[in-house]
PDB file of N, CA and C in Angstrom:
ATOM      1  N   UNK A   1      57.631 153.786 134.951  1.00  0.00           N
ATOM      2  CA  UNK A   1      58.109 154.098 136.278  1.00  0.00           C
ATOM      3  C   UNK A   1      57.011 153.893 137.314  1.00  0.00           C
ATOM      4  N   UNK A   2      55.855 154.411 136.802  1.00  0.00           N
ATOM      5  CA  UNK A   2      54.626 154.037 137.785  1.00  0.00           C
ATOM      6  C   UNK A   2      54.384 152.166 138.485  1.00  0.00           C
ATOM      7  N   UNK A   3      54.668 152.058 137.189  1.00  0.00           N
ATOM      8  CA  UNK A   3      54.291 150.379 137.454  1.00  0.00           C
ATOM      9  C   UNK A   3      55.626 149.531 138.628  1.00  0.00           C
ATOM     10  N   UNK A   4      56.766 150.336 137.873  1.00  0.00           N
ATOM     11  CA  UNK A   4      57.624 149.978 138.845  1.00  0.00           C
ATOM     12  C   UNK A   4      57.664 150.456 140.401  1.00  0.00           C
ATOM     13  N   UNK A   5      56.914 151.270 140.908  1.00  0.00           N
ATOM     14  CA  UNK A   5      57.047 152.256 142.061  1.00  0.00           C
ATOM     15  C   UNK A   5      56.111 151.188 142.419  1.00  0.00           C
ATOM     16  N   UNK A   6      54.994 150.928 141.977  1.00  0.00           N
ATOM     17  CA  UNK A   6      53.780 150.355 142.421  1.00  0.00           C
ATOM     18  C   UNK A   6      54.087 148.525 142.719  1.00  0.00           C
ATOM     19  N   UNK A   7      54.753 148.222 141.822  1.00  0.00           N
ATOM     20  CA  UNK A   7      55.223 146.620 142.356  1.00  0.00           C
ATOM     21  C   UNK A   7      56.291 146.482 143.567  1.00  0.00           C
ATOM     22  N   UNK A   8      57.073 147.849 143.519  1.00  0.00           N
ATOM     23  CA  UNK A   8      58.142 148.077 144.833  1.00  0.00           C
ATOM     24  C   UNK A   8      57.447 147.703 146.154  1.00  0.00           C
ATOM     25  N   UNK A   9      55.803 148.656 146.312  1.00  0.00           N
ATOM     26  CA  UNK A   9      55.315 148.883 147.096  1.00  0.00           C
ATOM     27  C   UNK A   9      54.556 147.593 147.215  1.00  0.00           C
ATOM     28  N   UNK A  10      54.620 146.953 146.418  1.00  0.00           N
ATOM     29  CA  UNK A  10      53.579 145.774 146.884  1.00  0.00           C
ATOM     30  C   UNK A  10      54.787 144.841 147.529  1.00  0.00           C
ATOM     31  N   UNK A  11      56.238 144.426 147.033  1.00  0.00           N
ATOM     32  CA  UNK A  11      56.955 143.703 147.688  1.00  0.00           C
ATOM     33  C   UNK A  11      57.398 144.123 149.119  1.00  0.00           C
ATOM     34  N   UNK A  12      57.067 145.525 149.519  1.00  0.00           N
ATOM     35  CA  UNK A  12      57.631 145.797 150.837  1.00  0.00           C
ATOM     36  C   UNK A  12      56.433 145.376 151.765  1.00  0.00           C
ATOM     37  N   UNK A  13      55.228 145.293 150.820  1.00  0.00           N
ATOM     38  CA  UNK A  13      54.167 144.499 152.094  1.00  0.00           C
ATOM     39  C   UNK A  13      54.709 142.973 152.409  1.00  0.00           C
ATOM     40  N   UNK A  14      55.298 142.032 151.223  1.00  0.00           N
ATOM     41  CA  UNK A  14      55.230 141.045 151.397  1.00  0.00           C
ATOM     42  C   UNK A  14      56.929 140.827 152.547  1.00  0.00           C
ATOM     43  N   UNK A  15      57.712 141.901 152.818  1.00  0.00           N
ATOM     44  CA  UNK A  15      58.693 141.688 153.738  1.00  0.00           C
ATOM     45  C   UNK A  15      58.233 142.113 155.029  1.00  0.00           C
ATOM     46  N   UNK A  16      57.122 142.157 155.682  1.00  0.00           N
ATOM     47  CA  UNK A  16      56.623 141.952 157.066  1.00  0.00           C
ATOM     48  C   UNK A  16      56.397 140.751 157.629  1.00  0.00           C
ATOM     49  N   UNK A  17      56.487 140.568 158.492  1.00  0.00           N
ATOM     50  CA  UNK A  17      56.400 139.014 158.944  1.00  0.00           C
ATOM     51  C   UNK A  17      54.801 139.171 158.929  1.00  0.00           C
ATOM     52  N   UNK A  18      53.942 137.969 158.656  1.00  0.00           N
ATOM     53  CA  UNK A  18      52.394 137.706 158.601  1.00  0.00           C
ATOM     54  C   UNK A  18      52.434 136.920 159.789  1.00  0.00           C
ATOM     55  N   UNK A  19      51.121 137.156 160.427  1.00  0.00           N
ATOM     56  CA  UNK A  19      50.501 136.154 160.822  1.00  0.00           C
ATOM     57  C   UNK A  19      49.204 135.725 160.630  1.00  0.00           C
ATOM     58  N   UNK A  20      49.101 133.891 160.232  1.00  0.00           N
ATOM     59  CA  UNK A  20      47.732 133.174 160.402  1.00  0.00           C
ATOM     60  C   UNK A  20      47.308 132.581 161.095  1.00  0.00           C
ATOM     61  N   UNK A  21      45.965 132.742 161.068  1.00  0.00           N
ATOM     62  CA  UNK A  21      45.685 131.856 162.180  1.00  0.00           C
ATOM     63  C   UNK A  21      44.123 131.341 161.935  1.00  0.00           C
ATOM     64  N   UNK A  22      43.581 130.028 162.074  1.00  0.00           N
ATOM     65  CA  UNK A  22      42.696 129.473 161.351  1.00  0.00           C
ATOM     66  C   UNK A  22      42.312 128.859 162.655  1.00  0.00           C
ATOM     67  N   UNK A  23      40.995 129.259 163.212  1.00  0.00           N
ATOM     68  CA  UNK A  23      40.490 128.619 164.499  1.00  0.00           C
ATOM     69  C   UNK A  23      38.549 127.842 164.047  1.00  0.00           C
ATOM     70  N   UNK A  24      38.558 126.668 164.907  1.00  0.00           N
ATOM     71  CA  UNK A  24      37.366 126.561 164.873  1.00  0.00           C
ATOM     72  C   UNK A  24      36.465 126.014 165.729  1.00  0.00           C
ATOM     73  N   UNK A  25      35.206 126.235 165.921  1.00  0.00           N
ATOM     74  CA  UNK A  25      34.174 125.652 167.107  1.00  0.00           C
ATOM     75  C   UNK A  25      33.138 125.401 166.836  1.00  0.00           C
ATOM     76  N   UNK A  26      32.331 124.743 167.347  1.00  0.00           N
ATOM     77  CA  UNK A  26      30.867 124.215 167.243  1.00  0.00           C
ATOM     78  C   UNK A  26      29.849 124.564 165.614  1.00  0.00           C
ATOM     79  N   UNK A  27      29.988 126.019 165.544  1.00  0.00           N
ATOM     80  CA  UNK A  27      29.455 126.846 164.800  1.00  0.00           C
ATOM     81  C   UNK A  27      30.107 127.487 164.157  1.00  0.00           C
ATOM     82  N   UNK A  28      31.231 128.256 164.472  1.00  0.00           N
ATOM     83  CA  UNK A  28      32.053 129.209 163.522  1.00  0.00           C
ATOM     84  C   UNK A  28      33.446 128.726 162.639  1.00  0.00           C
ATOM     85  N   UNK A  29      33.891 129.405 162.124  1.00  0.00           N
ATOM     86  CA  UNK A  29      35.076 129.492 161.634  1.00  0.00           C
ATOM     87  C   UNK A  29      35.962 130.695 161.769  1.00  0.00           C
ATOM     88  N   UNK A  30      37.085 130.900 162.228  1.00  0.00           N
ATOM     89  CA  UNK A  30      37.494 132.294 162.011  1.00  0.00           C
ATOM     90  C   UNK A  30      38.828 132.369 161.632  1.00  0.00           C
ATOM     91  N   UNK A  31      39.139 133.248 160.541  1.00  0.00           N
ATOM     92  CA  UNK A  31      40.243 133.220 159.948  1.00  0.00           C
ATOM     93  C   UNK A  31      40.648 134.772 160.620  1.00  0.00           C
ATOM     94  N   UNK A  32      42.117 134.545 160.793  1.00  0.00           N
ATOM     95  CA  UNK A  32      43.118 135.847 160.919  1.00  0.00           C
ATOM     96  C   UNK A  32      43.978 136.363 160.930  1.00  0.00           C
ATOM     97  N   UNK A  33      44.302 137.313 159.752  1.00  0.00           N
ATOM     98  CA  UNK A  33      45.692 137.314 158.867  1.00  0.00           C
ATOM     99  C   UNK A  33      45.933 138.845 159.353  1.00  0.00           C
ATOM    100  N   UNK A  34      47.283 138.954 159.723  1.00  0.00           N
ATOM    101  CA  UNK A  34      48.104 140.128 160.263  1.00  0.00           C
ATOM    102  C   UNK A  34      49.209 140.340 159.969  1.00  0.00           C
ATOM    103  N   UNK A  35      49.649 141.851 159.668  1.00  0.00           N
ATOM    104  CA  UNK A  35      51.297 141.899 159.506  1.00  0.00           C
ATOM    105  C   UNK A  35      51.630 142.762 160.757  1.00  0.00           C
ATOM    106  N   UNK A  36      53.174 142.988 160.404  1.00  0.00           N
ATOM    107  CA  UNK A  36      53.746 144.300 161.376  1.00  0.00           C
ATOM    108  C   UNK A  36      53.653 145.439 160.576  1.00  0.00           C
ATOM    109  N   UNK A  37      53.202 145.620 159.338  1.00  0.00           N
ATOM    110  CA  UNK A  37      53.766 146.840 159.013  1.00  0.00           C
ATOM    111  C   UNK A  37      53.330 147.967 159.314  1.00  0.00           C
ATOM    112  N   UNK A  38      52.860 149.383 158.571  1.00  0.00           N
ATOM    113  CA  UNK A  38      52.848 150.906 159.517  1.00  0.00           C
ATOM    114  C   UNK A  38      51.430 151.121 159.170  1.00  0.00           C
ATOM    115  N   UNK A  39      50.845 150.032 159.129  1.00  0.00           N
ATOM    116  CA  UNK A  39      49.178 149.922 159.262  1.00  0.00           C
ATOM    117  C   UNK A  39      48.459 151.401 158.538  1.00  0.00           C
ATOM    118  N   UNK A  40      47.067 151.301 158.279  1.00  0.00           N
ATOM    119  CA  UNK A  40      46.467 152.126 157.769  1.00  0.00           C
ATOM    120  C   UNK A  40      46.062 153.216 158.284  1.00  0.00           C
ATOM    121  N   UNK A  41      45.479 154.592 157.720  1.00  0.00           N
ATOM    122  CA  UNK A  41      45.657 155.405 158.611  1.00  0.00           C
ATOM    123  C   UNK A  41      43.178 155.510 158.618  1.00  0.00           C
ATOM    124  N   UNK A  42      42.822 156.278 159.577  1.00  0.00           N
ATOM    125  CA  UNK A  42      41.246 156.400 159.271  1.00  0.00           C
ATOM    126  C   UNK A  42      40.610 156.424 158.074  1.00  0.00           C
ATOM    127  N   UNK A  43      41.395 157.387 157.261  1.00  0.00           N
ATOM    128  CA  UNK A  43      40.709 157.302 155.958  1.00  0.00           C
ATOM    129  C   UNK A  43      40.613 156.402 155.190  1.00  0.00           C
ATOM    130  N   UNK A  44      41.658 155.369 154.594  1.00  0.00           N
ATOM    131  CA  UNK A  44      41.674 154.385 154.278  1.00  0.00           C
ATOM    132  C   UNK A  44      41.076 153.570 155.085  1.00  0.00           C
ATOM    133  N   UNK A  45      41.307 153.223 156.204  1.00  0.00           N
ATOM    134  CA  UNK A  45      40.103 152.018 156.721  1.00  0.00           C
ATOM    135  C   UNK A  45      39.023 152.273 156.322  1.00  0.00           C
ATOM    136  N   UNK A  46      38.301 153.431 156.711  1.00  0.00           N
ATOM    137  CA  UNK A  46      36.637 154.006 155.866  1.00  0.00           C
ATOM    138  C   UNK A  46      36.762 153.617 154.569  1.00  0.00           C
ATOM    139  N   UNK A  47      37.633 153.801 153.453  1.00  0.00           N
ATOM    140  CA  UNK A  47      37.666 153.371 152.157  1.00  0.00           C
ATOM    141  C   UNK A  47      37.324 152.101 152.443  1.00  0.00           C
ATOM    142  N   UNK A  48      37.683 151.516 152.973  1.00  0.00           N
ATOM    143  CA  UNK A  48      37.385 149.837 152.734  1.00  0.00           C
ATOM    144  C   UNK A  48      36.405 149.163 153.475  1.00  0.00           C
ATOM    145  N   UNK A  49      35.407 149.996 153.928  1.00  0.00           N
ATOM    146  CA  UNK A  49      34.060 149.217 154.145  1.00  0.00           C
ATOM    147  C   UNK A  49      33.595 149.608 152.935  1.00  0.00           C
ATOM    148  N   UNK A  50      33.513 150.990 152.158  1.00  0.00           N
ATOM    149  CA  UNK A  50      32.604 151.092 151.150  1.00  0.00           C
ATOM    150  C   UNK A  50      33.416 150.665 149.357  1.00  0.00           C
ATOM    151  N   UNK A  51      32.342 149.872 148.877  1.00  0.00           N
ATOM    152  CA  UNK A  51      33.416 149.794 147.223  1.00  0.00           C
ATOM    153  C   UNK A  51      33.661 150.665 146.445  1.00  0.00           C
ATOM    154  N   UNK A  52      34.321 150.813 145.601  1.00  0.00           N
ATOM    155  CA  UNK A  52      34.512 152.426 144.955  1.00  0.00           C
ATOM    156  C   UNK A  52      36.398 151.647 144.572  1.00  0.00           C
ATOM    157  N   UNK A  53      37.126 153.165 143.658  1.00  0.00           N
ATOM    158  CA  UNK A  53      38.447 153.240 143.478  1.00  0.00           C
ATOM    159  C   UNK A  53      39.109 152.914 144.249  1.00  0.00           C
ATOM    160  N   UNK A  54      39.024 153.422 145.333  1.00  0.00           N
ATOM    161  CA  UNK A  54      40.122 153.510 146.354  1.00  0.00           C
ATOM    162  C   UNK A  54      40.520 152.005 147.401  1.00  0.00           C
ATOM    163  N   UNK A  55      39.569 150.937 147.021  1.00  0.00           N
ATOM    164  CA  UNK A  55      39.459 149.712 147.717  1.00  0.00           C
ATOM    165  C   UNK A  55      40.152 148.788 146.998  1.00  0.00           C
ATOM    166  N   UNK A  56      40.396 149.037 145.627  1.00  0.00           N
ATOM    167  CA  UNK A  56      40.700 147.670 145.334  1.00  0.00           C
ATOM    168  C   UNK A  56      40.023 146.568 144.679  1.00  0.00           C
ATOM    169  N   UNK A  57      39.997 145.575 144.602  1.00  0.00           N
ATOM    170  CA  UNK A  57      39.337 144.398 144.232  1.00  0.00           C
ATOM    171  C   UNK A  57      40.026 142.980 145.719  1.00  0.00           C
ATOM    172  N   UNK A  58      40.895 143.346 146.154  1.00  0.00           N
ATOM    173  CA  UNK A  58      41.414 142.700 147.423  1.00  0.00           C
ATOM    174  C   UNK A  58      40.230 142.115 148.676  1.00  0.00           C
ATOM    175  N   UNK A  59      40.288 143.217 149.355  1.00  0.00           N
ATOM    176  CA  UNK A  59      38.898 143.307 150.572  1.00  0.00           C
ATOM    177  C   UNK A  59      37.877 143.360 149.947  1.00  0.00           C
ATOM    178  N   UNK A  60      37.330 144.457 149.046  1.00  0.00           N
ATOM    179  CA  UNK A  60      36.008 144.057 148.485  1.00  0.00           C
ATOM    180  C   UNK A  60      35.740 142.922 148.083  1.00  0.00           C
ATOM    181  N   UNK A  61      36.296 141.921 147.612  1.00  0.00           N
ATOM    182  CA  UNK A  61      36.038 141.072 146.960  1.00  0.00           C
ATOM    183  C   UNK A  61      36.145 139.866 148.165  1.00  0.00           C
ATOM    184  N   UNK A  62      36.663 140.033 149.104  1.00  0.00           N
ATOM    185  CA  UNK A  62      36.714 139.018 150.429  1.00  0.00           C
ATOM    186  C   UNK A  62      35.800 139.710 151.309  1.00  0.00           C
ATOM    187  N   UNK A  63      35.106 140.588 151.197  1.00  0.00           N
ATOM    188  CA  UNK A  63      33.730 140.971 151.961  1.00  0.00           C
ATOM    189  C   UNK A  63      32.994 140.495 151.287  1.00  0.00           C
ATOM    190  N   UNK A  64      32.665 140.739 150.077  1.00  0.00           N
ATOM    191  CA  UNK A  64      31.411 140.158 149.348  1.00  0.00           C
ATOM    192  C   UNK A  64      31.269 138.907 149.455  1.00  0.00           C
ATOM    193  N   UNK A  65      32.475 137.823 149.127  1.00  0.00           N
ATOM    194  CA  UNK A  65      32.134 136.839 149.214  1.00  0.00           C
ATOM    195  C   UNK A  65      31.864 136.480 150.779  1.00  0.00           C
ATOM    196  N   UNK A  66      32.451 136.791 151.936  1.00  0.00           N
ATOM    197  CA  UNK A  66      32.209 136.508 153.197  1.00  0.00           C
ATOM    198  C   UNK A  66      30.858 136.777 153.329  1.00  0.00           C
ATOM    199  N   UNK A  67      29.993 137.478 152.761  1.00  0.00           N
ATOM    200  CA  UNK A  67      28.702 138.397 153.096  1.00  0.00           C
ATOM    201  C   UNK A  67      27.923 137.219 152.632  1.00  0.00           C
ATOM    202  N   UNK A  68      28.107 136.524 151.422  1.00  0.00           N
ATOM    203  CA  UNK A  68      27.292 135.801 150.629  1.00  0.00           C
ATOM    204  C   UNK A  68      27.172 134.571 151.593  1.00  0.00           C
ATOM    205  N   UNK A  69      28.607 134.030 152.079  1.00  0.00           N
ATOM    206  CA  UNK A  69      28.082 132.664 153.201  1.00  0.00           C
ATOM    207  C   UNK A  69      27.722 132.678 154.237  1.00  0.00           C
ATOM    208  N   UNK A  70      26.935 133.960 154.875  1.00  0.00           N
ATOM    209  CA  UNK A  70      26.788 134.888 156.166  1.00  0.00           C
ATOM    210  C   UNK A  70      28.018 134.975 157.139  1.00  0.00           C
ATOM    211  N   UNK A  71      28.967 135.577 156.954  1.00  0.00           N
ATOM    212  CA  UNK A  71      30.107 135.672 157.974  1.00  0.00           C
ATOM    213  C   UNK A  71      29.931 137.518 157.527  1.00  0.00           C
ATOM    214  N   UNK A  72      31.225 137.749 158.526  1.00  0.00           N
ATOM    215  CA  UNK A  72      31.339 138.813 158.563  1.00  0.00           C
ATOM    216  C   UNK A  72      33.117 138.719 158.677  1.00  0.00           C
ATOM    217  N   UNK A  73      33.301 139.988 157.894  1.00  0.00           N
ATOM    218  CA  UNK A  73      34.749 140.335 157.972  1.00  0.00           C
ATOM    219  C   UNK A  73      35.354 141.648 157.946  1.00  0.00           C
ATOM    220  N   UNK A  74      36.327 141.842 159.228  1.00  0.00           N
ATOM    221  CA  UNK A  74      36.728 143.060 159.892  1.00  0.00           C
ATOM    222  C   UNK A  74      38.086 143.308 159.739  1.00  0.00           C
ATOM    223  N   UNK A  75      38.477 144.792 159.762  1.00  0.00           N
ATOM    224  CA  UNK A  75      39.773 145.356 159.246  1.00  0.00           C
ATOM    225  C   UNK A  75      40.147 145.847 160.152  1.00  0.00           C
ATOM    226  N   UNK A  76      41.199 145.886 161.425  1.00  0.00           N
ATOM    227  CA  UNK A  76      41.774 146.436 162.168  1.00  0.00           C
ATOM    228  C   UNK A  76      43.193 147.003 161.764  1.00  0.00           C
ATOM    229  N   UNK A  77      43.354 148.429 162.185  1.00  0.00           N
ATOM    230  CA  UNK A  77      45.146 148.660 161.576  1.00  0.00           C
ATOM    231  C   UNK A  77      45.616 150.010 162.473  1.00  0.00           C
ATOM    232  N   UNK A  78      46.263 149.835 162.904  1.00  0.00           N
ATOM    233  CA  UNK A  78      47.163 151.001 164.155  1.00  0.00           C
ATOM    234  C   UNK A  78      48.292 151.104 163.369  1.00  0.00           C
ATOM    235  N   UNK A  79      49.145 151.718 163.803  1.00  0.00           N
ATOM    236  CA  UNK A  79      51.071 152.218 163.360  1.00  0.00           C
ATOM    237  C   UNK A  79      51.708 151.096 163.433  1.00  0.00           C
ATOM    238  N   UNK A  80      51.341 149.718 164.286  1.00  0.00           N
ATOM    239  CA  UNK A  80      51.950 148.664 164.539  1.00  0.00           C
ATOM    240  C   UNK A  80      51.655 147.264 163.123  1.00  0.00           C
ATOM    241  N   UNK A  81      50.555 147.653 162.698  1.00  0.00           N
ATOM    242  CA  UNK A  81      50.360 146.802 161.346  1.00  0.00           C
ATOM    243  C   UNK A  81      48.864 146.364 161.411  1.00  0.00           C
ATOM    244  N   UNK A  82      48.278 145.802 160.548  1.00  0.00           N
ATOM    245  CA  UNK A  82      46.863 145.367 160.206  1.00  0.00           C
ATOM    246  C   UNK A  82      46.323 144.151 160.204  1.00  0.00           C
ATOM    247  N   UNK A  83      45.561 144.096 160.876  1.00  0.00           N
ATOM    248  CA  UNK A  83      44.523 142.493 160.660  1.00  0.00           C
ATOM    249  C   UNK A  83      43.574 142.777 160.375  1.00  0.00           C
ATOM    250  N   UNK A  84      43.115 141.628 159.345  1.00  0.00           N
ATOM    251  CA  UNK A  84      42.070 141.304 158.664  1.00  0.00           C
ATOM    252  C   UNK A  84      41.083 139.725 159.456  1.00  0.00           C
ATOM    253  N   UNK A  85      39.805 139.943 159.696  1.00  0.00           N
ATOM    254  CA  UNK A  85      39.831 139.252 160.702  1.00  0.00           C
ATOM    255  C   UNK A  85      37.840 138.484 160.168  1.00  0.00           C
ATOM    256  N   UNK A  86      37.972 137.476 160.009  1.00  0.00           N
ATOM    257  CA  UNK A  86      36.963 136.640 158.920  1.00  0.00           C
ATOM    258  C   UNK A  86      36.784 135.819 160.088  1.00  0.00           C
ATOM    259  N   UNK A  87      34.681 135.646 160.148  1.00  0.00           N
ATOM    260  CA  UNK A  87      33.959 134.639 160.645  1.00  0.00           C
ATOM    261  C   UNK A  87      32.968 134.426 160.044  1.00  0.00           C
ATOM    262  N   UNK A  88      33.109 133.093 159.684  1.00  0.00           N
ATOM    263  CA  UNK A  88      32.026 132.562 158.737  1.00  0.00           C
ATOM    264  C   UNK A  88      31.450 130.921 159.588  1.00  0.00           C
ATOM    265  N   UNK A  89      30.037 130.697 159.452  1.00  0.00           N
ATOM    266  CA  UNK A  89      29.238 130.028 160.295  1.00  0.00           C
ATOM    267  C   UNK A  89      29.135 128.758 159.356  1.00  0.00           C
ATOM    268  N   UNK A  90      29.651 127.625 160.129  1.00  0.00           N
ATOM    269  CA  UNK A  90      29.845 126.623 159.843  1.00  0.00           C
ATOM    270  C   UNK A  90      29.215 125.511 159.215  1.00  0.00           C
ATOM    271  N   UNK A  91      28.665 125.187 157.822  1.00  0.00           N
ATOM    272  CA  UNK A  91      27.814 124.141 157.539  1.00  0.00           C
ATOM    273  C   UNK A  91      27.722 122.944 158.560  1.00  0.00           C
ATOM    274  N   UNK A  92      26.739 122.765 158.449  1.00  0.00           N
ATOM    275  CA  UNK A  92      26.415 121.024 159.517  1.00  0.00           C
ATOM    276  C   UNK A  92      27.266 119.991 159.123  1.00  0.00           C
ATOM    277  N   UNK A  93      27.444 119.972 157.716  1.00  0.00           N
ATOM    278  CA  UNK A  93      28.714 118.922 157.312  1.00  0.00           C
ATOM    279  C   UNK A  93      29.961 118.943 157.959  1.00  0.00           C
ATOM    280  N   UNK A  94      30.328 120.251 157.796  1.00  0.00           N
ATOM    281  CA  UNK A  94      31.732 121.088 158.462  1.00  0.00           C
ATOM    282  C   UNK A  94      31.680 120.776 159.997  1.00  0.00           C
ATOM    283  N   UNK A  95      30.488 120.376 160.311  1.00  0.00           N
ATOM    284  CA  UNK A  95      30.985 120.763 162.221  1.00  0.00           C
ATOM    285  C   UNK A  95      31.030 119.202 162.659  1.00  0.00           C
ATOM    286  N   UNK A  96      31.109 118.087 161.776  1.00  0.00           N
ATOM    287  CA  UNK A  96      31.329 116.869 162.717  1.00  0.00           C
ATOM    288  C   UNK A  96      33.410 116.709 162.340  1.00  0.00           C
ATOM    289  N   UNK A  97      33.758 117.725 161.273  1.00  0.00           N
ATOM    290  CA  UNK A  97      35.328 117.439 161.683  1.00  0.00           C
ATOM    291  C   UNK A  97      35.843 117.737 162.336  1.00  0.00           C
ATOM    292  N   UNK A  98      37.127 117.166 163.137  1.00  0.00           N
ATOM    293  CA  UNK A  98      37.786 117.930 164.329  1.00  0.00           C
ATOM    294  C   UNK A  98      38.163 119.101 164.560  1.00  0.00           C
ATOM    295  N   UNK A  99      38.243 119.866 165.580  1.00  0.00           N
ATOM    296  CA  UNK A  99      38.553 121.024 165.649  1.00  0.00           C
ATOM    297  C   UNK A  99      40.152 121.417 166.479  1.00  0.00           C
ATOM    298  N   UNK A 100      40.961 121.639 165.554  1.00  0.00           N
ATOM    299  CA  UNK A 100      42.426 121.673 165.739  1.00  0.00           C
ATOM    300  C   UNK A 100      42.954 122.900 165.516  1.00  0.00           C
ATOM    301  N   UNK A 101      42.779 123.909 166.295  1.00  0.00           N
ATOM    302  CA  UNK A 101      42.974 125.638 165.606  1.00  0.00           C
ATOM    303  C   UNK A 101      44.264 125.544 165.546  1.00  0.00           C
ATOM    304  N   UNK A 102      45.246 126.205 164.225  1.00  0.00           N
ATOM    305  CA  UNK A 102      46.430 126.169 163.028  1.00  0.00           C
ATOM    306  C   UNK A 102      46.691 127.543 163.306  1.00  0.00           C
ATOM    307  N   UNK A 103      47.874 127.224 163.656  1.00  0.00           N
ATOM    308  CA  UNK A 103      48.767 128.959 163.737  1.00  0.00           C
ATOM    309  C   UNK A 103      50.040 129.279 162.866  1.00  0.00           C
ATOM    310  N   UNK A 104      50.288 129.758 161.870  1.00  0.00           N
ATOM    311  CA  UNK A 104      51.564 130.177 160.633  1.00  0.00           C
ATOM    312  C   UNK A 104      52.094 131.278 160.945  1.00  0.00           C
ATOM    313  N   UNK A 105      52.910 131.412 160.987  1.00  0.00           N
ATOM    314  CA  UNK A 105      53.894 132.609 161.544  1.00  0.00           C
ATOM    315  C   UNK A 105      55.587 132.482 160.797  1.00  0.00           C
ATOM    316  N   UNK A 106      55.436 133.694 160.326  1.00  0.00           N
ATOM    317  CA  UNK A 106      57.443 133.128 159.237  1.00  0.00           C
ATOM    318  C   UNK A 106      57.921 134.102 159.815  1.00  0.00           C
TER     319      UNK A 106
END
């Protein structure tokens, strides 16, 4: 029953509408993924700067790696829903392709 309560809860994240959005410039990159749903409350956001139980392997594991290519990545979440919000600094290879910022929205 647990497992079932717990996969319920993961499909009602995936019935919010998302949004992406993939922008870029000279130097950066910035990725930023958002839903509508009833967003996180303080405590949980604090859970997820530090690693431990309560985080997951999700964000921790997309901070660490963001940390490793020097970017930084931020968690915003009100009653209205949550963004997750990634900038990572652009190899010299990366910055002679065009820059065409990509917006996904379902």
């Amino acid at each position: 029953m647990s497992r079932l309560s717990g996969d319920c809860h993961n499909l009602a994240h995936l019935l919010f509408p998302a949004r992406v959005r993939l922008d870029r410039d000279a130097d950066l990159l910035q990725l930023e993924i958002g839903d509508n749903g009833k967003g996180m409350d303080e405590e949980r956001l604090r859970c997820l700067d530090t690693s431990g139980p309560k985080t997951g392997v999700g964000i921790a594991g997309m901070r660490e790696r963001v940390r490793e290519l020097g970017g930084r990545l931020e968690v915003r979440s009100n009653k209205t829903g949550t963004t997750v919000h990634v900038t990572l600094p652009l190899a010299r290879s990366a910055r002679s392709v065009p820059s065409n910022p990509v917006s996904v929205s379902e």
